[in-house]
Protein backbone atom coordinates (compact mmCIF):
# COMPACT_ATOMS: atom_id res chain seq x y z
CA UNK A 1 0.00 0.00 0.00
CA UNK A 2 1.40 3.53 -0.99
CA UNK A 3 2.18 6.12 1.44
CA UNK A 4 -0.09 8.99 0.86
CA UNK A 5 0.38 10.75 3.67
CA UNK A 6 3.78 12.71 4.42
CA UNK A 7 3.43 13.29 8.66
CA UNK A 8 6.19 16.43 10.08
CA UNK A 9 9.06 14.32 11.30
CA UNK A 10 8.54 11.65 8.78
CA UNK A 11 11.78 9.90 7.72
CA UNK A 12 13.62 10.59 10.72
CA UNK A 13 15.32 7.65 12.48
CA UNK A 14 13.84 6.25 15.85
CA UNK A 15 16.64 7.56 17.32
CA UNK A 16 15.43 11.16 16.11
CA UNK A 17 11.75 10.62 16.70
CA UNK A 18 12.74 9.84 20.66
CA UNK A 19 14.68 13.01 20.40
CA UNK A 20 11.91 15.02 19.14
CA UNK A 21 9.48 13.34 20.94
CA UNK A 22 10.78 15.13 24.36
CA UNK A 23 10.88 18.65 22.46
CA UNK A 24 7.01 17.57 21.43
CA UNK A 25 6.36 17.02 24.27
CA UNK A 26 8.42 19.57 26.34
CA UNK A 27 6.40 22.14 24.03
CA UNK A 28 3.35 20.31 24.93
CA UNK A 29 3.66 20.22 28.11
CA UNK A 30 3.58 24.06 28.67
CA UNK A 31 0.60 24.28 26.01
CA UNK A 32 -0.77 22.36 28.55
CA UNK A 33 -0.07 24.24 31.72
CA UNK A 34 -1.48 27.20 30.08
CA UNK A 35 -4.91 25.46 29.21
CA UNK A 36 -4.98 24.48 32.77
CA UNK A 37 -4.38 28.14 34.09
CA UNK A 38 -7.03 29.35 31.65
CA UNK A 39 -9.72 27.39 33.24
CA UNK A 40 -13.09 29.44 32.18
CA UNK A 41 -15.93 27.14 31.75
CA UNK A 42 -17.58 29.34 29.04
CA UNK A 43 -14.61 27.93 26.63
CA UNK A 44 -15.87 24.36 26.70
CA UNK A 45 -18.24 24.07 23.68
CA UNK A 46 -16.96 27.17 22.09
CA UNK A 47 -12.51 26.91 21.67
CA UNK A 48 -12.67 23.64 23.35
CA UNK A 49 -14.86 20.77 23.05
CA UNK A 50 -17.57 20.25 25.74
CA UNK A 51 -15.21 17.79 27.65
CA UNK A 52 -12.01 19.79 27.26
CA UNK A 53 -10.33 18.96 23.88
CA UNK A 54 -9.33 21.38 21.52
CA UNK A 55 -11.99 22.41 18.70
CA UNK A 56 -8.90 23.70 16.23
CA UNK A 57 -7.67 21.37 13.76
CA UNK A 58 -3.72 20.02 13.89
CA UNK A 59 -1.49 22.80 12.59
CA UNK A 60 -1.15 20.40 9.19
CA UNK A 61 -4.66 19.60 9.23
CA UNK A 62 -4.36 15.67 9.28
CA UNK A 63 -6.43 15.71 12.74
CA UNK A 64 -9.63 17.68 11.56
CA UNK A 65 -11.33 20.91 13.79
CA UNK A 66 -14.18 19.18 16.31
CA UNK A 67 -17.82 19.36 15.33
CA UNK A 68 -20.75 17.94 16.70
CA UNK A 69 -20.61 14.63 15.53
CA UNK A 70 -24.26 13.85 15.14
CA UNK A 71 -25.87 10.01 15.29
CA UNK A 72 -22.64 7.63 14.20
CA UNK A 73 -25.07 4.74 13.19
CA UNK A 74 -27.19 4.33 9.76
CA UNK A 75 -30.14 1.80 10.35
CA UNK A 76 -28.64 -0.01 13.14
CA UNK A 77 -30.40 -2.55 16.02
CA UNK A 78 -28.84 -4.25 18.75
CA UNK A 79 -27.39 -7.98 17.55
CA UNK A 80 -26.32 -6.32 14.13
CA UNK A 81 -22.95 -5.34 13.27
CA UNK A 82 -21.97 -2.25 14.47
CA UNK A 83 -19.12 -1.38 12.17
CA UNK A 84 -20.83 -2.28 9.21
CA UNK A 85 -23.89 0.82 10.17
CA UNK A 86 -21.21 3.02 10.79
CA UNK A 87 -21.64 5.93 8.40
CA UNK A 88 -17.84 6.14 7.73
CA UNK A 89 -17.67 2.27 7.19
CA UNK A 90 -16.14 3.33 3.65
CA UNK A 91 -13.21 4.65 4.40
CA UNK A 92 -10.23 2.99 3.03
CA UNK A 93 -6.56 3.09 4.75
CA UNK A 94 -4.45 5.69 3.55
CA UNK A 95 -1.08 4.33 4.75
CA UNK A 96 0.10 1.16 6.25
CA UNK A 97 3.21 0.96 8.37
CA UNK A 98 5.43 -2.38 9.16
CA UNK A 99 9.06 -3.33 9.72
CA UNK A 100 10.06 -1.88 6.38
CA UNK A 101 8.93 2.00 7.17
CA UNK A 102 8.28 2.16 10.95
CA UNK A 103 11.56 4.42 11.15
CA UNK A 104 9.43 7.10 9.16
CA UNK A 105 6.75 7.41 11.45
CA UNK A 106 8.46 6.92 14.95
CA UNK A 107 7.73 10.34 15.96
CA UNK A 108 3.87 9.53 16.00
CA UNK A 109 4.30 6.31 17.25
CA UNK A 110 4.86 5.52 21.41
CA UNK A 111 7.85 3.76 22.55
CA UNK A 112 5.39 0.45 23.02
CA UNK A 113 3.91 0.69 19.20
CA UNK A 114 7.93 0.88 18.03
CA UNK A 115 8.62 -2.30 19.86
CA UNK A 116 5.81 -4.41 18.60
CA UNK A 117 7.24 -3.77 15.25
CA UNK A 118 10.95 -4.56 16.20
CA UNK A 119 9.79 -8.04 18.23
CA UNK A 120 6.39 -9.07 16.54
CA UNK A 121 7.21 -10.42 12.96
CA UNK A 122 3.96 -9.41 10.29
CA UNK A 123 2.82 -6.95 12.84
CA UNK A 124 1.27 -3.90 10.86
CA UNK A 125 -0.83 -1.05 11.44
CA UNK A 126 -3.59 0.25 8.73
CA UNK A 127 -3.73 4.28 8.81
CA UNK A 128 -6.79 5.89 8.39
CA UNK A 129 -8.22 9.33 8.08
CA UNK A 130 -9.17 10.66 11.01
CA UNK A 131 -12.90 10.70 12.24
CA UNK A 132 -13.68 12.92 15.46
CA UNK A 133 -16.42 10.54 16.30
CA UNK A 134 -16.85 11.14 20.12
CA UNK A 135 -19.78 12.77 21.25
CA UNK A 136 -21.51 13.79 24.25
CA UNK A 137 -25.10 14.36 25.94
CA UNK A 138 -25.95 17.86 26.80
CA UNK A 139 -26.39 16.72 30.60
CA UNK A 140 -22.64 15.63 30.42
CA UNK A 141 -21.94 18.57 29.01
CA UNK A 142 -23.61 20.75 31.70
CA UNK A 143 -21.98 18.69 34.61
CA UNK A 144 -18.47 19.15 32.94
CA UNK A 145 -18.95 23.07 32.96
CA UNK A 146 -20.17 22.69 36.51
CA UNK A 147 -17.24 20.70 37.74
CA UNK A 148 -14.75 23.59 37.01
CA UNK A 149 -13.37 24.98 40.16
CA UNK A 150 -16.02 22.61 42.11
CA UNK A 151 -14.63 18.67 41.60
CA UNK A 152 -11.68 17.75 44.00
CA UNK A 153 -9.67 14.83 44.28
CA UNK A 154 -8.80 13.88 48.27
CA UNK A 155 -6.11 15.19 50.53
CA UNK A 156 -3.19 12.35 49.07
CA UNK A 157 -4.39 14.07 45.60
CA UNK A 158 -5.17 10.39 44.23
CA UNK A 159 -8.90 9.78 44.65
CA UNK A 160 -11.60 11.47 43.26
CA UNK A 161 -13.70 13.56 46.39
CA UNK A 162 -16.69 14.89 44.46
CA UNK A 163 -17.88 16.18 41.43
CA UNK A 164 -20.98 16.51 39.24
CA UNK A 165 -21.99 13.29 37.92
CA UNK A 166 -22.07 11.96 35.05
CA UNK A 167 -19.76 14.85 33.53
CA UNK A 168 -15.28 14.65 33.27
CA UNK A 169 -14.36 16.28 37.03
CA UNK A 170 -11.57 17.99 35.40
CA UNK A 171 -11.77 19.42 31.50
CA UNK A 172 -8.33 21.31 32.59
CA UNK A 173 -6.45 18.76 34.19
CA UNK A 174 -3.28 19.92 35.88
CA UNK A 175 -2.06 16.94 36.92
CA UNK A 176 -1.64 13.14 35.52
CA UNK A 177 -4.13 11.77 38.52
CA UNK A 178 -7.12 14.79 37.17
CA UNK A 179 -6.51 12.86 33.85
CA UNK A 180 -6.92 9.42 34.87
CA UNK A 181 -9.95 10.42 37.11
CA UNK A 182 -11.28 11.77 33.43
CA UNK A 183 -10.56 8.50 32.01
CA UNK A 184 -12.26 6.91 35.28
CA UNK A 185 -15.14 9.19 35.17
CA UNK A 186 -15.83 9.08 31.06
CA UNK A 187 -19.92 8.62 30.32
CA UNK A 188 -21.06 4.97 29.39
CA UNK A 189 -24.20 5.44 30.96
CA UNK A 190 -25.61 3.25 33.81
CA UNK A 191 -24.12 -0.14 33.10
CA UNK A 192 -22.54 -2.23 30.46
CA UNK A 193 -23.88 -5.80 29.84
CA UNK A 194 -22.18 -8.35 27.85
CA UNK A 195 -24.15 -11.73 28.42
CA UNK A 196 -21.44 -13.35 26.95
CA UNK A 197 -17.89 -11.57 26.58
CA UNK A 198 -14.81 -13.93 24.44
CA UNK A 199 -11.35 -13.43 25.75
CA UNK A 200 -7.70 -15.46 24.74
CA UNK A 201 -4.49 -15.97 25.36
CA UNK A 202 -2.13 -16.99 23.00
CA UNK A 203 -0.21 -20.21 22.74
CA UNK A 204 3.08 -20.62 24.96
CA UNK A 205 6.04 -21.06 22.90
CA UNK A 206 6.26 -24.27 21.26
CA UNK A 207 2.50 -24.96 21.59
CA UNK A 208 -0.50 -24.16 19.20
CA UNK A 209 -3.01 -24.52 22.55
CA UNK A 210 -4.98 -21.09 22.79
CA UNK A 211 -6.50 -19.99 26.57
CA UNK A 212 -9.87 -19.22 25.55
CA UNK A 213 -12.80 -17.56 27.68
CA UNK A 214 -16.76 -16.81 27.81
CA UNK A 215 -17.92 -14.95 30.41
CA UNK A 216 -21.39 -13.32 31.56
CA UNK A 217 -20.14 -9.88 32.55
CA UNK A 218 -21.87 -7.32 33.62
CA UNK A 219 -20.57 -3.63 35.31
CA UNK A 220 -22.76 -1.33 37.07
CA UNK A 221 -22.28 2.62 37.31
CA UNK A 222 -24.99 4.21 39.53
CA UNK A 223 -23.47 8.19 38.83
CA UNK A 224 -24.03 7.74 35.05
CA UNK A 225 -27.53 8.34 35.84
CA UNK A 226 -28.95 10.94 33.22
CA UNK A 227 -29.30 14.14 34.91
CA UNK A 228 -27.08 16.18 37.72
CA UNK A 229 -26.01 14.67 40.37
CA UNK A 230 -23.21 14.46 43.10
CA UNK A 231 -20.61 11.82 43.12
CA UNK A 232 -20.84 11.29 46.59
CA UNK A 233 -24.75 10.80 46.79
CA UNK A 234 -23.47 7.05 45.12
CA UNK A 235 -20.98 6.53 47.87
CA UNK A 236 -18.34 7.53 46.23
CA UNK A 237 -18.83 3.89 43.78
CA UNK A 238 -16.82 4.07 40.82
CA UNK A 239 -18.04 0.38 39.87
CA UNK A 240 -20.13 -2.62 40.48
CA UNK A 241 -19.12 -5.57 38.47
CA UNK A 242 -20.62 -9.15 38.34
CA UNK A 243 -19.00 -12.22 36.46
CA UNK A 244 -19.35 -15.64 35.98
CA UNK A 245 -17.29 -17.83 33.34
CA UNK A 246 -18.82 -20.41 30.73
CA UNK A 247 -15.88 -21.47 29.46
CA UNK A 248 -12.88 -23.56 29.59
CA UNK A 249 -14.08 -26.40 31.81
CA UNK A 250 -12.03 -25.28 34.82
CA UNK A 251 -12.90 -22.23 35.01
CA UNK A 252 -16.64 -23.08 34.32
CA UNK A 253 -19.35 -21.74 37.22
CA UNK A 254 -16.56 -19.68 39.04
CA UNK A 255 -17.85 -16.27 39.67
CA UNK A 256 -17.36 -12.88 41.74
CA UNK A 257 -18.52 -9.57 42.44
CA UNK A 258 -16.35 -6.44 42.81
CA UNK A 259 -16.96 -3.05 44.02
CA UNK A 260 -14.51 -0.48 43.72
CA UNK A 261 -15.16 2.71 45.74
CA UNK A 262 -12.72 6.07 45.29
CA UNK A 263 -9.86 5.72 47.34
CA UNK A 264 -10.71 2.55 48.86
CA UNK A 265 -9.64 -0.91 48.08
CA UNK A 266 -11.45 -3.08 45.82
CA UNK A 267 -13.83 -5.08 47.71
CA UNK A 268 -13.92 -9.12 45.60
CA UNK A 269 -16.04 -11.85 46.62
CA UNK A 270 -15.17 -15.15 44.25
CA UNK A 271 -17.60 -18.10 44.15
CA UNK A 272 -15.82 -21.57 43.70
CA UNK A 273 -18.25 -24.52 42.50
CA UNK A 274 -15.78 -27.24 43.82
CA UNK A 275 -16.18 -26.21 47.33
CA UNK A 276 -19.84 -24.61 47.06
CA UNK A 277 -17.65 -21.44 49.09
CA UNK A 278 -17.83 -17.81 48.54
CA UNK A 279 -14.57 -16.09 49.48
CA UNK A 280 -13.42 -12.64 50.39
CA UNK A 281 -10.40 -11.68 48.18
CA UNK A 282 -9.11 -8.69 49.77
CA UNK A 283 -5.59 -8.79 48.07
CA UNK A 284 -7.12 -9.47 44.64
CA UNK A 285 -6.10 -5.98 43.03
CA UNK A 286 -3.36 -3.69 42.04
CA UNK A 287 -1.09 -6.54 40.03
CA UNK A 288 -2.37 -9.67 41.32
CA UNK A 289 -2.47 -12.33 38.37
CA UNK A 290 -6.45 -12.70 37.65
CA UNK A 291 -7.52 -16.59 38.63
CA UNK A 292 -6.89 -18.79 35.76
CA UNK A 293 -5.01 -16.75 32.94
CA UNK A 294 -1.09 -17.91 33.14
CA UNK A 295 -0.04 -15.17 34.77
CA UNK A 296 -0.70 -12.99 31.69
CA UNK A 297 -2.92 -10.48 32.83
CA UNK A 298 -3.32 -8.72 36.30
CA UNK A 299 -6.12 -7.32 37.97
CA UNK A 300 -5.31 -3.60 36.58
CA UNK A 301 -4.75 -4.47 33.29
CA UNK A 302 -8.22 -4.56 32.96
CA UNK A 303 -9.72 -1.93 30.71
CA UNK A 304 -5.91 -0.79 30.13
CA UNK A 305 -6.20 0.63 33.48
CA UNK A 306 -8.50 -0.44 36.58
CA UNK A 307 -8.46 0.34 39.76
CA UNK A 308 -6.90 2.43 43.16
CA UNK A 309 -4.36 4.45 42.32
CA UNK A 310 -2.53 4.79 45.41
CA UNK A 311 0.81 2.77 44.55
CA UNK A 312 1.86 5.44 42.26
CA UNK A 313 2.88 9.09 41.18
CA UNK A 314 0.97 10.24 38.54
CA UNK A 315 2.77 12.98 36.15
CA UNK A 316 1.00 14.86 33.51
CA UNK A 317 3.68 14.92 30.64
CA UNK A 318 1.97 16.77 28.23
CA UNK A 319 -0.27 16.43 25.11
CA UNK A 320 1.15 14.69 21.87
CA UNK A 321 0.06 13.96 18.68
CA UNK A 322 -0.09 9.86 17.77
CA UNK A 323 -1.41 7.29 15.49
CA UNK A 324 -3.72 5.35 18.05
CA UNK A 325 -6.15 3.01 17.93
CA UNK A 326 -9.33 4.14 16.96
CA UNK A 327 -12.88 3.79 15.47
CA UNK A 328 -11.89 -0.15 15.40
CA UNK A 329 -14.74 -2.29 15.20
CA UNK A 330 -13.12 -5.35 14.49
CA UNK A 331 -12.32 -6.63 18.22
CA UNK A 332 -16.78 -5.59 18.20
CA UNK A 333 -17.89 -7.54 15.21
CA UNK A 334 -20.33 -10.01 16.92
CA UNK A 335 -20.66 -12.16 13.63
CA UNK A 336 -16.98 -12.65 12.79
CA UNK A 337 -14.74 -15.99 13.54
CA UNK A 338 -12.60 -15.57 16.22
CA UNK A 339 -9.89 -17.35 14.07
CA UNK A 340 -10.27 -14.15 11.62
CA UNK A 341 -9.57 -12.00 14.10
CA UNK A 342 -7.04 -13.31 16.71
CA UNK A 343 -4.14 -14.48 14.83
CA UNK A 344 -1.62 -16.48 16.33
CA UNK A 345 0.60 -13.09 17.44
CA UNK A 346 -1.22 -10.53 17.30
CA UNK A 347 -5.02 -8.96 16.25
CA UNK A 348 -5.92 -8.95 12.49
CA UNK A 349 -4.38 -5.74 10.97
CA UNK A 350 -7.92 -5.75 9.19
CA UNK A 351 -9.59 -6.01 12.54
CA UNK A 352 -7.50 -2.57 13.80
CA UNK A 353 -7.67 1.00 12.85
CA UNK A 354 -5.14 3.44 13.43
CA UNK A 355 -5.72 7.70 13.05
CA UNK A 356 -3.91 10.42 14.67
CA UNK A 357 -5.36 12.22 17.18
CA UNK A 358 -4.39 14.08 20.26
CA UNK A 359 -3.65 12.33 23.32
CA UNK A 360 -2.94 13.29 27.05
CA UNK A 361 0.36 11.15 27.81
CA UNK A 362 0.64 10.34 32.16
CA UNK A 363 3.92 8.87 33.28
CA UNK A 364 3.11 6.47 36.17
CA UNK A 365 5.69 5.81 38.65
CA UNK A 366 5.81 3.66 41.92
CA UNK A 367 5.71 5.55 44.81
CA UNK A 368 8.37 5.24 47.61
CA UNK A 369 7.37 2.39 49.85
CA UNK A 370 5.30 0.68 47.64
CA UNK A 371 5.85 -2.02 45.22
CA UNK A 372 4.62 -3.23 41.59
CA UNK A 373 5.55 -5.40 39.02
CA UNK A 374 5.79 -2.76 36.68
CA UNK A 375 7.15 0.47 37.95
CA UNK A 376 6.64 2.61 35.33
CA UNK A 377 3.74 3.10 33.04
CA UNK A 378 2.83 5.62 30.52
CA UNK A 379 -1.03 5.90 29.57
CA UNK A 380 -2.58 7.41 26.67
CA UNK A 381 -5.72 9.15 27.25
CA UNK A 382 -8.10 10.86 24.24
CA UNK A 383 -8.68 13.73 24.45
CA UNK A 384 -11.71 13.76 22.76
CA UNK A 385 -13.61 11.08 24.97
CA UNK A 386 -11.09 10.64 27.67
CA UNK A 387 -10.58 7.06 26.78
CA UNK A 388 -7.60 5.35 27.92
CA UNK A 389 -6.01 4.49 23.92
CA UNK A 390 -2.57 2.65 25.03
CA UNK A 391 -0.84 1.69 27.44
CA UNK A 392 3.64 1.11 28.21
CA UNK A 393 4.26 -0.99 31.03
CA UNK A 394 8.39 -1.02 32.11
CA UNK A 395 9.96 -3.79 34.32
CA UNK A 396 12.17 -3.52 37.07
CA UNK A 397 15.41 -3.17 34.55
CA UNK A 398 13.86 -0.47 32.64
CA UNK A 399 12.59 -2.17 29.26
CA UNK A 400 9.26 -2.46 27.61
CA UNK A 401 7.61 -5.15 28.94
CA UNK A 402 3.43 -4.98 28.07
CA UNK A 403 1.85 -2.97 25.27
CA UNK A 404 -1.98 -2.55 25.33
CA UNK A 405 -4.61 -1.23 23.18
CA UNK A 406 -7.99 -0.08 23.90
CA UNK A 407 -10.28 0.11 20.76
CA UNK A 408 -12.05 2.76 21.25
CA UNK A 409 -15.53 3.06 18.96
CA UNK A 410 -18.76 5.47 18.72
CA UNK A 411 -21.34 3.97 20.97
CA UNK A 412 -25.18 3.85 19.56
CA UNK A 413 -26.80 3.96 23.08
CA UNK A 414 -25.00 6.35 24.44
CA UNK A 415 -24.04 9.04 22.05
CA UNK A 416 -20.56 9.00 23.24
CA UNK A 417 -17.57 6.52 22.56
CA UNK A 418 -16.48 4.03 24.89
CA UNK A 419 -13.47 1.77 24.91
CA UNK A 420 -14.10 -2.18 26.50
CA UNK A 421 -12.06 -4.41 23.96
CA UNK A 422 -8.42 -4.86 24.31
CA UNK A 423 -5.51 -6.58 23.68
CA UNK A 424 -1.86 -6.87 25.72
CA UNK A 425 1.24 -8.29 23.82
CA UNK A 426 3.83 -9.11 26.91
CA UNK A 427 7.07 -8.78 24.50
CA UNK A 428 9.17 -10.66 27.24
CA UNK A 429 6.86 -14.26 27.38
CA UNK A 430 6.25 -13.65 23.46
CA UNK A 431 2.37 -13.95 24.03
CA UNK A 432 -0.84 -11.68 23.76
CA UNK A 433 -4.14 -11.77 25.29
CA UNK A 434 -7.52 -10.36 24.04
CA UNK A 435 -10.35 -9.14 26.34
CA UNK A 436 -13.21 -7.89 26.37
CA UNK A 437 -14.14 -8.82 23.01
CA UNK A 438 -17.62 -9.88 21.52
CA UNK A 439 -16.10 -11.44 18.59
CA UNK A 440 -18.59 -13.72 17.05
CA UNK A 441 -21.61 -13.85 19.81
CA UNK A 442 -23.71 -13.29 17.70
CA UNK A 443 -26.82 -12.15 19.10
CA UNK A 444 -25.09 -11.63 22.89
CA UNK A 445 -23.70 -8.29 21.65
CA UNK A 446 -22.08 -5.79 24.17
CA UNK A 447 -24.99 -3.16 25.40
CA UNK A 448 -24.43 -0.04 26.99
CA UNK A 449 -27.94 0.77 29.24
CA UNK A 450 -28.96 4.13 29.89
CA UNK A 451 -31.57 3.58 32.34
CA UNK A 452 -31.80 1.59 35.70
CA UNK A 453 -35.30 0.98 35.20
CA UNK A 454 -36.52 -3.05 36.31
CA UNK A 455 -32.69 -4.57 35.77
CA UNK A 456 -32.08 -5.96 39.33
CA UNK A 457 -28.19 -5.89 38.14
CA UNK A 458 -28.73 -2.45 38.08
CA UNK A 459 -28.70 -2.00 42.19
CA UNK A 460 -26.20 -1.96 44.58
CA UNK A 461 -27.70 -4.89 46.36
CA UNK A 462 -26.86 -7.43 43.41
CA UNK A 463 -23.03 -7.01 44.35
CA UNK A 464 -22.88 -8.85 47.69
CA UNK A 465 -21.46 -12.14 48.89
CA UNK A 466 -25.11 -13.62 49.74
CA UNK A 467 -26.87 -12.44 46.08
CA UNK A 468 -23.47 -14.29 44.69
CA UNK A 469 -23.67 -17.39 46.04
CA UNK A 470 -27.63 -17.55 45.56
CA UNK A 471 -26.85 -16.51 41.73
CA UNK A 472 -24.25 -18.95 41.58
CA UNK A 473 -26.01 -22.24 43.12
CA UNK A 474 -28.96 -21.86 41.14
């Protein structure tokens, strides 16, 4: 495919693009400061979006200037195909980039994307134009002005206080935590249901025996209520979630409930068949291995990030352009084959889409005293939708160690975009994993709900010990 696109920095060598990748970012970073400073609520929805991004187009006009997008689906019903009623299903990729030309475009690459093409042979990345396709409700919209100047995080700076709910607590961050809160606090409305959710891990070395898993999953977030409200008339609960596996056979009938409340610790209850037991899990979180994966995939590498945030520093770096994942449906397509879409190292190239947009980068460190498998992590946030896009994790002797990707897409429901899919390539074990996916359900297609109305999932009282072992034995 022909290169049609000429990016600033192109044809630079990696060692260059790191090089101007700090000056980007240096320049970014007071760009940013100033935004912060200027923090006048009458600018969202007029220079800056309603949720804090900026309106103007990129200076070379790749990234377009922010309009309302308007209704993202043409003709679409639940259990149908989203990308295929998405109104820019047409586009075609401008560029791709592999082995052969990654040099060109390191400078809108992150370190983790550079990597996958240096230790993942066939890996590629289809460029397309870029589609502003994140919207938002006019209630979101309202709460977002009225959080400026009002929302707080706690005295440690690390857990969200209050704010108006549902809006983003802080459309001028000043700080990396304000931006993960964002990414925390992003509208999806009241819950997400996926009645039957396909996840995998590739094969070991050596082996051609996948990890796969079905799961009835279901999250619950009582502040996205439509409306106003205040974040701590919920209790402060960031989410409910409910699970219970299907599949393989030894994971089969386990289940567990988790509530995670702002700056408290995850509170798990696990059901195991075997022993007819529920049991408290207080140290499942932070980077404990979830139950039954290899020891791919820890408890906050859910949803590229998930959970307290206590165990590190959080810097705001700055704002950069990159080519991120975006506006991919693939990991969504509920009618596909799972074998068309998980290859054996990595996800489809057809099944990913790549544009450049603006994203906030965070540099995550570990905080004196504490400990984590990986002590440094850089996030990439939109800053369109606040989604979290990618994610770096370093080990202990400073090298890149997990990449993720959250595919972010437009959801119908909610008139916003959400991110749930993902996929992790650990670059040291030489496998990846794939989560959240509804690859080939079929009719059990992800649904984001709106209203609480009759779904007993859809109250705090579902999320206990005794409602999970009465769900579980019946």
């Amino acid at each position: 495919m022909k290169d049609v696109i000429e990016y600033p920095g192109a044809g630079i060598s990696i060692g260059g693009g790191t090089r101007q990748l700090i000056l980007a970012l240096a320049v970014s970073a007071v760009m940013c400061s100033a935004q912060a400073a200027d923090k006048d609520p009458a600018s969202l929805g007029s220079k800056l979006t309603p949720l804090g991004g900026e309106v103007a187009a990129s200076a070379d006009g790749v990234i377009p200037a922010w309009t309302a997008p308007g209704p993202q689906a043409v003709g679409w019903s639940h259990g149908q195909p989203r990308g295929q009623h998405w109104k820019f299903k047409g586009d075609k990729p401008l560029f791709s980039i592999d082995s052969s030309n990654v040099a060109k475009y390191a400078s809108k690459l992150s370190p983790g994307q550079v990597e996958l093409f240096k230790k993942i042979p066939g890996y590629r990345m289809d460029v397309y134009p870029t589609r502003r396709s994140c919207g938002v409700p006019d209630f979101v919209a309202d709460n977002t002005k009225k959080n400026v100047g009002f929302a707080k995080l706690d005295a440690d700076g690390l857990a969200l206080q209050e704010a108006y709910v549902p809006g983003i607590p802080f459309p001028f961050p000043s700080n990396g935590a304000e931006v993960m809160w964002n990414m925390k606090m992003r509208y999806r409305g009241v819950g997400f249901e996926m009645s039957k959710t396909v996840s995998g891990i590739s094969p070991r070395k050596g082996s051609e025996d996948w990890l796969r898993t079905s799961t009835d999953w279901f999250m619950y977030t009582p502040w996205g209520e439509k409306g106003s409200a205040l974040f701590s008339s919920v209790d402060r609960l960031e989410v409910a979630t409910y699970f219970s596996y299907y599949d393989p056979a030894a994971l089969a009938g386990q289940a567990g409930v988790v509530t995670t409340k702002a700056g408290e610790q995850a509170s798990t209850f696990y059901y195991f068949p075997g022993q007819r037991r529920v049991r408290r899990m207080p140290a499942y979180s932070y980077d404990a291995p979830q139950i039954g994966l290899d020891n791919q995939y820890t408890i906050d590498e859910s949803n590229v990030f998930f959970g307290p945030m206590d165990r590190f520093d959080w810097k705001l770096v700055g704002k950069q352009e990159l080519l991120v994942p975006y506006n991919a449906f693939g990991p969504y397509d509920n009618l596909a084959k799972i074998e068309d879409v998980a290859k054996r190292d990595y996800i489809a190239p057809e099944s990913r889409r790549y544009e450049l947009h603006r994203v906030w980068v965070v540099e995550a460190t570990v905080r004196p005293g504490m400990r984590h498998q990986a002590p440094k992590r850089l996030f990439y946030i939109d800053e369109d939708s606040w989604n979290a896009l990618m994610a770096v994790d370093y080990d202990k002797q400073g090298q890149i160690w997990k990449v993720r990707e959250g595919y972010t897409i437009p959801v119908y429901e909610t008139g916003t975009c959400d991110m749930e899919a993902q996929a992790q390539y650990n670059l040291v074990d030489g496998r990846y994993l794939y989560d959240m996916t509804s690859i080939g359900v079929g009719k059990n297609d992800h649904r984001w709900l709106t209203e609480s109305t009759g779904n007993p999932r859809l109250k705090r009282d579902f999320y206990t010990s005794d409602n999970l072992r009465a769900t579980s034995e019946r």
